[in-house]
PDB file of N, CA and C in Angstrom:
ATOM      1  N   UNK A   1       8.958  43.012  19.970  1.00  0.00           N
ATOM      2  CA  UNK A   1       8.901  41.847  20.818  1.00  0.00           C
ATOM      3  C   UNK A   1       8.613  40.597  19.985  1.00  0.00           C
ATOM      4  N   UNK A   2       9.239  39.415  20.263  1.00  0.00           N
ATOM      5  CA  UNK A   2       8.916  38.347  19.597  1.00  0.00           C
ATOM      6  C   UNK A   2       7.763  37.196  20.359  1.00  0.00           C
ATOM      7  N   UNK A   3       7.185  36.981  19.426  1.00  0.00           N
ATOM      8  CA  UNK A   3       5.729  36.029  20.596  1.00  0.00           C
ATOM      9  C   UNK A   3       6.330  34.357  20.121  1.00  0.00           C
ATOM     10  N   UNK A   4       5.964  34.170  21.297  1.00  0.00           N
ATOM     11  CA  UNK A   4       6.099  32.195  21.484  1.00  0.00           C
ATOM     12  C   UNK A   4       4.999  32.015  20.900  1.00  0.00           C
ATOM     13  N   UNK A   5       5.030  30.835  20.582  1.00  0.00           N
ATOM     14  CA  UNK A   5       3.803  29.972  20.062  1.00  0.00           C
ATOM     15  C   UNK A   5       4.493  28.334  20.280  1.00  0.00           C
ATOM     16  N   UNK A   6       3.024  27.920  21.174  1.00  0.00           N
ATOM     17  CA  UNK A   6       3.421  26.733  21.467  1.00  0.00           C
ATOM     18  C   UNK A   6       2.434  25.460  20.711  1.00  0.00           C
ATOM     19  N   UNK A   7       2.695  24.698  20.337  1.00  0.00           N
ATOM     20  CA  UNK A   7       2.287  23.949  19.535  1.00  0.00           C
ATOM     21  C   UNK A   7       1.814  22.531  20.204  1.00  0.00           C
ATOM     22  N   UNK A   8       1.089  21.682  20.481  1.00  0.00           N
ATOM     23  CA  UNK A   8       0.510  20.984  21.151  1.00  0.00           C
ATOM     24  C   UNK A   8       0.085  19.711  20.130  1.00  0.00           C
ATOM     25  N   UNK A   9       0.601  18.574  20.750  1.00  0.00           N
ATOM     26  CA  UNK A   9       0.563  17.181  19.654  1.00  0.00           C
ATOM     27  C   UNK A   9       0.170  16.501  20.609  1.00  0.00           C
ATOM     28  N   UNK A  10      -1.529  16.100  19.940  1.00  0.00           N
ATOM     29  CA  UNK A  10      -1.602  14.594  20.501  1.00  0.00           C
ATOM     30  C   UNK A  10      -1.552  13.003  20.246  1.00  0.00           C
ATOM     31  N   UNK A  11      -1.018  12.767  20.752  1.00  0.00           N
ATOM     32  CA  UNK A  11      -0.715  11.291  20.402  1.00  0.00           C
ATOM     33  C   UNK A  11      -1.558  10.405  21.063  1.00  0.00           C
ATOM     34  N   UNK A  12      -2.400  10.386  20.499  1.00  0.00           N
ATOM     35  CA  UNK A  12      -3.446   8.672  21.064  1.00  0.00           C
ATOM     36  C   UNK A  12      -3.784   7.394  20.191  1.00  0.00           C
ATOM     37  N   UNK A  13      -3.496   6.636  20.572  1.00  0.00           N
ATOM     38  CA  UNK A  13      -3.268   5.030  20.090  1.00  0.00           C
ATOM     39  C   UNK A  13      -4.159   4.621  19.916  1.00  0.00           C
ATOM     40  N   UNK A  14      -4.378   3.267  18.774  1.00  0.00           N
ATOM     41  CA  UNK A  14      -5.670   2.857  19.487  1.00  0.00           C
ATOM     42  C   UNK A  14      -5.427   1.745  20.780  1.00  0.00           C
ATOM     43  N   UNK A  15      -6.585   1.574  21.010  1.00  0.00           N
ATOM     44  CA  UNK A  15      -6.405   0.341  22.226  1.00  0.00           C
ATOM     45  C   UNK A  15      -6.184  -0.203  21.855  1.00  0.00           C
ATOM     46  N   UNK A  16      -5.853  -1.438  22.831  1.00  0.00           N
ATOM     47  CA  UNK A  16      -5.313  -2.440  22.824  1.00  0.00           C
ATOM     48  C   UNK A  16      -6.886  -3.371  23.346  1.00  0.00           C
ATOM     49  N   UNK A  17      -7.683  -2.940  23.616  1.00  0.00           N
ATOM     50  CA  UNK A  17      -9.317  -3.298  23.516  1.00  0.00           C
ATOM     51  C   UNK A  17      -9.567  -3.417  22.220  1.00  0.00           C
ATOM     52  N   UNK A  18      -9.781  -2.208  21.171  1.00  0.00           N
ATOM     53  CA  UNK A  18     -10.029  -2.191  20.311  1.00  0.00           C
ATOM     54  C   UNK A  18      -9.173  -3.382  18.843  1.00  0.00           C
ATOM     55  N   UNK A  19      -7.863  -3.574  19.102  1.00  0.00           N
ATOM     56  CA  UNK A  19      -7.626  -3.969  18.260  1.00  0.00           C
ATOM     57  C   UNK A  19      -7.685  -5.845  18.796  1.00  0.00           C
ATOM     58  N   UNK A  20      -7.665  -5.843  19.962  1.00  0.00           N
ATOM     59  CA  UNK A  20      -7.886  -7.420  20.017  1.00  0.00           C
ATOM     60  C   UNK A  20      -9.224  -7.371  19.507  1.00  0.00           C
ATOM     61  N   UNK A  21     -10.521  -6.859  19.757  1.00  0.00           N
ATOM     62  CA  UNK A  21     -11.896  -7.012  19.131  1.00  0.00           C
ATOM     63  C   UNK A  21     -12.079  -6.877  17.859  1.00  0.00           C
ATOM     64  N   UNK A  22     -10.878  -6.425  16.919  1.00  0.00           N
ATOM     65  CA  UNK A  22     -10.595  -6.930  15.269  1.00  0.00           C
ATOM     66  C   UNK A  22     -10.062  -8.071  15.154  1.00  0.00           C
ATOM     67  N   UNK A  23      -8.856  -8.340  15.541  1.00  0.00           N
ATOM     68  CA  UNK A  23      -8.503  -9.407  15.540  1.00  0.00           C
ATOM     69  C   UNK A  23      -9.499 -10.789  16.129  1.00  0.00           C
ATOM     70  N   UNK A  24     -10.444 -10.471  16.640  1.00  0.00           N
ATOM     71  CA  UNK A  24     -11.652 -11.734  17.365  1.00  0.00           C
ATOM     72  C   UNK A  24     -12.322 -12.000  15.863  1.00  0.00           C
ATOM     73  N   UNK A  25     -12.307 -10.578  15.411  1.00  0.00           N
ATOM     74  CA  UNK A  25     -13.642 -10.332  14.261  1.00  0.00           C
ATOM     75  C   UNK A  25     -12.917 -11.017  13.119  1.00  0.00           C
ATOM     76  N   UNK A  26     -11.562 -10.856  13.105  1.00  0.00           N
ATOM     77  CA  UNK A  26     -11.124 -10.949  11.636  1.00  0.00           C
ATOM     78  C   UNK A  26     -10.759 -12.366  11.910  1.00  0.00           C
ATOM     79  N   UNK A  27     -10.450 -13.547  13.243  1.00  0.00           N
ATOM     80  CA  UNK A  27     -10.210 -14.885  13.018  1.00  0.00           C
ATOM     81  C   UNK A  27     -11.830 -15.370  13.080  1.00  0.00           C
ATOM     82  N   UNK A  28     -12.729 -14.671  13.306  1.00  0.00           N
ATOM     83  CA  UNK A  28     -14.224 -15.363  13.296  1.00  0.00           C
ATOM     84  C   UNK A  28     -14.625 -15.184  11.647  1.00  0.00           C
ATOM     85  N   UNK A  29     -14.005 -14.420  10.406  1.00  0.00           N
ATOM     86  CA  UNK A  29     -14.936 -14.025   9.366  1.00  0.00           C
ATOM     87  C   UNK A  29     -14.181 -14.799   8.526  1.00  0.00           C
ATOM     88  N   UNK A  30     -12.456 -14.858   9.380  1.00  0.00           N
ATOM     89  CA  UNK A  30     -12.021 -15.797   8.605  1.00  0.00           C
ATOM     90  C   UNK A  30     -12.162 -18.074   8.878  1.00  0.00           C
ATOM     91  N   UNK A  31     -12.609 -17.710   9.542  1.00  0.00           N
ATOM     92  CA  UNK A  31     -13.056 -19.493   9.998  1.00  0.00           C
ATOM     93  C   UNK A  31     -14.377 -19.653   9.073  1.00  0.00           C
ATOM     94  N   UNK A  32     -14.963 -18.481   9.351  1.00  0.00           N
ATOM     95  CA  UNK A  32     -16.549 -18.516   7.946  1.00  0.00           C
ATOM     96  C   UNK A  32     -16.364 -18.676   6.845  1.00  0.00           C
ATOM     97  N   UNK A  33     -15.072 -17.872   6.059  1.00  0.00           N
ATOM     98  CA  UNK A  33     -15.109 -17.917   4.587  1.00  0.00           C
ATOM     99  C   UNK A  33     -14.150 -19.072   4.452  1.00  0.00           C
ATOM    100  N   UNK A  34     -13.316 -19.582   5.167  1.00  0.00           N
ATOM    101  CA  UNK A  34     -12.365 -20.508   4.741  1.00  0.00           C
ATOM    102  C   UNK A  34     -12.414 -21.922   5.265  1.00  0.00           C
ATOM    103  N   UNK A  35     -13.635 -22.502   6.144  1.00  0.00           N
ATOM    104  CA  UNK A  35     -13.195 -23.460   6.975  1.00  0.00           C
ATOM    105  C   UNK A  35     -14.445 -23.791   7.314  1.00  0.00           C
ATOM    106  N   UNK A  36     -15.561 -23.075   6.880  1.00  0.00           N
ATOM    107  CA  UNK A  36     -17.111 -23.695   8.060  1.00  0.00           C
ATOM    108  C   UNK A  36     -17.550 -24.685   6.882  1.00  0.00           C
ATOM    109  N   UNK A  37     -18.103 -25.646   7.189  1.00  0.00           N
ATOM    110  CA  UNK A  37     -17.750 -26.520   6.492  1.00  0.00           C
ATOM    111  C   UNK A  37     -19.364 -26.822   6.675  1.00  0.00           C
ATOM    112  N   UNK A  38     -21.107 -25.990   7.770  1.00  0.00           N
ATOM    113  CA  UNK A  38     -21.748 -26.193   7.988  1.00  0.00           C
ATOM    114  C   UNK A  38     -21.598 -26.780   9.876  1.00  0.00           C
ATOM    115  N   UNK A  39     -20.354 -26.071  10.270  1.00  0.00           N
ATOM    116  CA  UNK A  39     -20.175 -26.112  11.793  1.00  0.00           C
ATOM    117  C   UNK A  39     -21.330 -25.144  12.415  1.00  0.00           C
ATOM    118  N   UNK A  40     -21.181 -24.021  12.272  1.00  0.00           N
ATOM    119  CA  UNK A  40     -21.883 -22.750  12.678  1.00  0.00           C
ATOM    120  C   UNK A  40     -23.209 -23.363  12.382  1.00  0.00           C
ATOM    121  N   UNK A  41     -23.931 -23.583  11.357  1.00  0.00           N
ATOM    122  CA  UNK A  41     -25.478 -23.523  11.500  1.00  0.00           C
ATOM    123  C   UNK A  41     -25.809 -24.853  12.662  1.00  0.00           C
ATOM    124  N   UNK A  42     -24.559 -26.072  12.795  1.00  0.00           N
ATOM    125  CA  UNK A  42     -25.434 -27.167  13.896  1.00  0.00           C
ATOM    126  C   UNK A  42     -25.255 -26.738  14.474  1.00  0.00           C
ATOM    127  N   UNK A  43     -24.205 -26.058  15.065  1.00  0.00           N
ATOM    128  CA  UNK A  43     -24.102 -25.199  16.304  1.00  0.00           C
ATOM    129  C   UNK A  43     -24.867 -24.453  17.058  1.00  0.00           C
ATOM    130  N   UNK A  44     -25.823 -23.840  16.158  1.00  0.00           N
ATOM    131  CA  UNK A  44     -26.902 -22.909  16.955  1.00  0.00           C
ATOM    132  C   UNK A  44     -28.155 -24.080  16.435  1.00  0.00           C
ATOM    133  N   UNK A  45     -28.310 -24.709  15.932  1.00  0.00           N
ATOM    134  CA  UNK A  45     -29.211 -25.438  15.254  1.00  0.00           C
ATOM    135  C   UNK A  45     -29.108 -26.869  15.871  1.00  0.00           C
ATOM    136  N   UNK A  46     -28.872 -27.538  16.770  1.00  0.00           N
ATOM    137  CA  UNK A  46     -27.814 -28.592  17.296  1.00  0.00           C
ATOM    138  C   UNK A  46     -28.878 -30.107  16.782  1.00  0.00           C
ATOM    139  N   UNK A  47     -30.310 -30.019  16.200  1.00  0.00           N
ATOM    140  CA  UNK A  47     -31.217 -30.768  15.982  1.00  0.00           C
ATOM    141  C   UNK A  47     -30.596 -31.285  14.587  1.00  0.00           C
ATOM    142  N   UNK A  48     -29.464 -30.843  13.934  1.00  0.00           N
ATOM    143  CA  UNK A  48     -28.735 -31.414  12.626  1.00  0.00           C
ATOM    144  C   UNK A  48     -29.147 -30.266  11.495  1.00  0.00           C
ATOM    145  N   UNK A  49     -28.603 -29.507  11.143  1.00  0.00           N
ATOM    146  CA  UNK A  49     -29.158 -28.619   9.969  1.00  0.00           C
ATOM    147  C   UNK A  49     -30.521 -29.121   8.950  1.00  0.00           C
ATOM    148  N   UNK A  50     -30.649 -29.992   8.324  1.00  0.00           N
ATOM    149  CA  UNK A  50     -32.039 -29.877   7.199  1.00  0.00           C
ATOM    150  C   UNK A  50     -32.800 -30.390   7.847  1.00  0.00           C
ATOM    151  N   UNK A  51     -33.048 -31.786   8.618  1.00  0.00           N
ATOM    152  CA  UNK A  51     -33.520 -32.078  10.268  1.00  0.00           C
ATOM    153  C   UNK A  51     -34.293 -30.695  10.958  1.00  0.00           C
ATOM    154  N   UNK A  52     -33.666 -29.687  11.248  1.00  0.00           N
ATOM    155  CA  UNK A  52     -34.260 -28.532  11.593  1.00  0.00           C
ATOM    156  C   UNK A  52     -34.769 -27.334  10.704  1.00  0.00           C
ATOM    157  N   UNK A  53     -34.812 -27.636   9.743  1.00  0.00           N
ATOM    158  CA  UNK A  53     -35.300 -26.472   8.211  1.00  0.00           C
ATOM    159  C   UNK A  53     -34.414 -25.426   8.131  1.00  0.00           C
ATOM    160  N   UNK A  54     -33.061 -26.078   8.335  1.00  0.00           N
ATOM    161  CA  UNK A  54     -31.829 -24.752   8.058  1.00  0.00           C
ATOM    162  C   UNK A  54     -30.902 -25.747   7.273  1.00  0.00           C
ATOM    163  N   UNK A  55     -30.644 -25.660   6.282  1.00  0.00           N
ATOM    164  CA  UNK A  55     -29.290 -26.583   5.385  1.00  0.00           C
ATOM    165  C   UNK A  55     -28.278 -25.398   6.393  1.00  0.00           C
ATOM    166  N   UNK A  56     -27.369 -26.623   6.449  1.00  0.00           N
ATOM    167  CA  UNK A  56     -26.192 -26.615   7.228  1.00  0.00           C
ATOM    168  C   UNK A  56     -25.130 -26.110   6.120  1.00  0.00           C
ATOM    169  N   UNK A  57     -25.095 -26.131   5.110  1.00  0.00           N
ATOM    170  CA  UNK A  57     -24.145 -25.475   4.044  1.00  0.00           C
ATOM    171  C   UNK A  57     -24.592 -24.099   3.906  1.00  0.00           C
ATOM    172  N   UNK A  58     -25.352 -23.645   4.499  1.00  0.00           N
ATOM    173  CA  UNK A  58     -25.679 -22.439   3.544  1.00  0.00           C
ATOM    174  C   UNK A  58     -24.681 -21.238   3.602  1.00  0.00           C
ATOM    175  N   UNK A  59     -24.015 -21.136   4.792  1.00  0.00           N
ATOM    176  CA  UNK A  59     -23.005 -19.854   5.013  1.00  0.00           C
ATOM    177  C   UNK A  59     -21.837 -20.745   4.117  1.00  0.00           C
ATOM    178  N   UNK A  60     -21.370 -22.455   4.034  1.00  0.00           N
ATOM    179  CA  UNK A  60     -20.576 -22.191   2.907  1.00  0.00           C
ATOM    180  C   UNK A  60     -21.352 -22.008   1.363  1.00  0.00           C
ATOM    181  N   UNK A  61     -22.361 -22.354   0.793  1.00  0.00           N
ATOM    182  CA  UNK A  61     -22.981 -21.682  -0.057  1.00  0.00           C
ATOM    183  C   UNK A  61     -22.599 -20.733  -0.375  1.00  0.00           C
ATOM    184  N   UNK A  62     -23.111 -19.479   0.376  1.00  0.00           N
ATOM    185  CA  UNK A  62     -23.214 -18.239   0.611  1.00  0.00           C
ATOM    186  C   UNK A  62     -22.034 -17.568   0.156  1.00  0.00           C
ATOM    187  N   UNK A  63     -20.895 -18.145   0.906  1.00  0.00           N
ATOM    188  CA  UNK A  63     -19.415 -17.680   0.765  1.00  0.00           C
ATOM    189  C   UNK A  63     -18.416 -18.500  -0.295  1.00  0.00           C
ATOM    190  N   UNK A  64     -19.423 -19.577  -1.292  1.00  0.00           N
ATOM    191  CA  UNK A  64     -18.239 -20.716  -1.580  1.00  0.00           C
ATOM    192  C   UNK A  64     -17.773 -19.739  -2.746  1.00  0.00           C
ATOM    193  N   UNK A  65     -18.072 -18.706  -3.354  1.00  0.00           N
ATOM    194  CA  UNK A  65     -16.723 -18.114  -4.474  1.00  0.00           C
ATOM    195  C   UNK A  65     -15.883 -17.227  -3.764  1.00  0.00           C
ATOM    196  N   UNK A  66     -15.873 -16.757  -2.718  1.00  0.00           N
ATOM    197  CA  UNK A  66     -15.052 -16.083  -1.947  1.00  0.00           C
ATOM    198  C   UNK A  66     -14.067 -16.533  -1.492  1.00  0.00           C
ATOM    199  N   UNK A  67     -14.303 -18.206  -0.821  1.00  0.00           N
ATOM    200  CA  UNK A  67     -13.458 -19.005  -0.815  1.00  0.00           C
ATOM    201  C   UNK A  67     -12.668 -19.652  -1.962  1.00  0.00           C
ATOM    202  N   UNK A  68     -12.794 -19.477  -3.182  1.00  0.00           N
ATOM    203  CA  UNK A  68     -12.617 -19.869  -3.987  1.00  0.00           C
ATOM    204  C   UNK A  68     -11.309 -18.849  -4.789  1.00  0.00           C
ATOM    205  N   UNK A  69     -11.748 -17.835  -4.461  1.00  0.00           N
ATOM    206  CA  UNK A  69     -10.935 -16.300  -4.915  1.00  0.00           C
ATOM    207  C   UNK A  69     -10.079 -16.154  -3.645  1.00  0.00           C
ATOM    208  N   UNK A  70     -10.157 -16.784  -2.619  1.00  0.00           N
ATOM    209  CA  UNK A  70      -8.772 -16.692  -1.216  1.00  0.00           C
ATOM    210  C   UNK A  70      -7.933 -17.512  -1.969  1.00  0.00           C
ATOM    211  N   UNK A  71      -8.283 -19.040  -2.464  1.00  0.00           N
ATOM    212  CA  UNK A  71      -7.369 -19.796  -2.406  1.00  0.00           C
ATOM    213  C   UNK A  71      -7.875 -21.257  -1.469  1.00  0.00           C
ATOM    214  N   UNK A  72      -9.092 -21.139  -1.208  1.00  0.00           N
ATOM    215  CA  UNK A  72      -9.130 -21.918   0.050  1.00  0.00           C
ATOM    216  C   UNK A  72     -10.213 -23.573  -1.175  1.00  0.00           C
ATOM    217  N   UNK A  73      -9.321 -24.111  -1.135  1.00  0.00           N
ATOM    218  CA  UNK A  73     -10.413 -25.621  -2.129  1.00  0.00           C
ATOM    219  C   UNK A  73     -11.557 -26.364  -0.679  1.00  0.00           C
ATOM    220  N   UNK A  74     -12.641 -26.026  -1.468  1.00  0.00           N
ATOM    221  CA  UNK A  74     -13.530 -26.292  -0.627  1.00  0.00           C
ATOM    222  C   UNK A  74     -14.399 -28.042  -1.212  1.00  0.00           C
ATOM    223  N   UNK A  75     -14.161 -28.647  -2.466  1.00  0.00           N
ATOM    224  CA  UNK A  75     -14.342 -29.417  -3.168  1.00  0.00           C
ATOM    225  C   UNK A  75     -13.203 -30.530  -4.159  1.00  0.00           C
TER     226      UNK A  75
END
């Protein structure tokens, strides 16, 4: 007698949840390394960055050779 064998494939995607919530992540990390210019710290800080004991450069600080190694002239 010959035996069947059935073989079973699943195919699951990712969401379409999941990948818009990269894409949120990846235009938010990219506005940080290429473009914050000291937006983000008045933003949560709205009293003016050094005014409130937070320098307003510091995330570009933080990130300015990264930006520098994208391509992005920050100076």
């Amino acid at each position: 007698m010959s035996e069947t064998r059935q073989i079973n494939v699943s195919k699951t995607g990712v969401s379409k949840l999941a990948i818009l919530a990269l894409a949120i992540v990846f235009a938010a990390g990219l506005f940080v390394v290429g473009f914050d210019n000291g937006h983000i710290v008045n933003f949560v800080f709205a009293e003016g960055g050094a005014a409130g004991g937070v320098d307003p450069l510091v995330i570009h600080e933080f990130t300015h050779d990264m930006r520098h190694a994208a391509g992005f002239p920050c100076h």
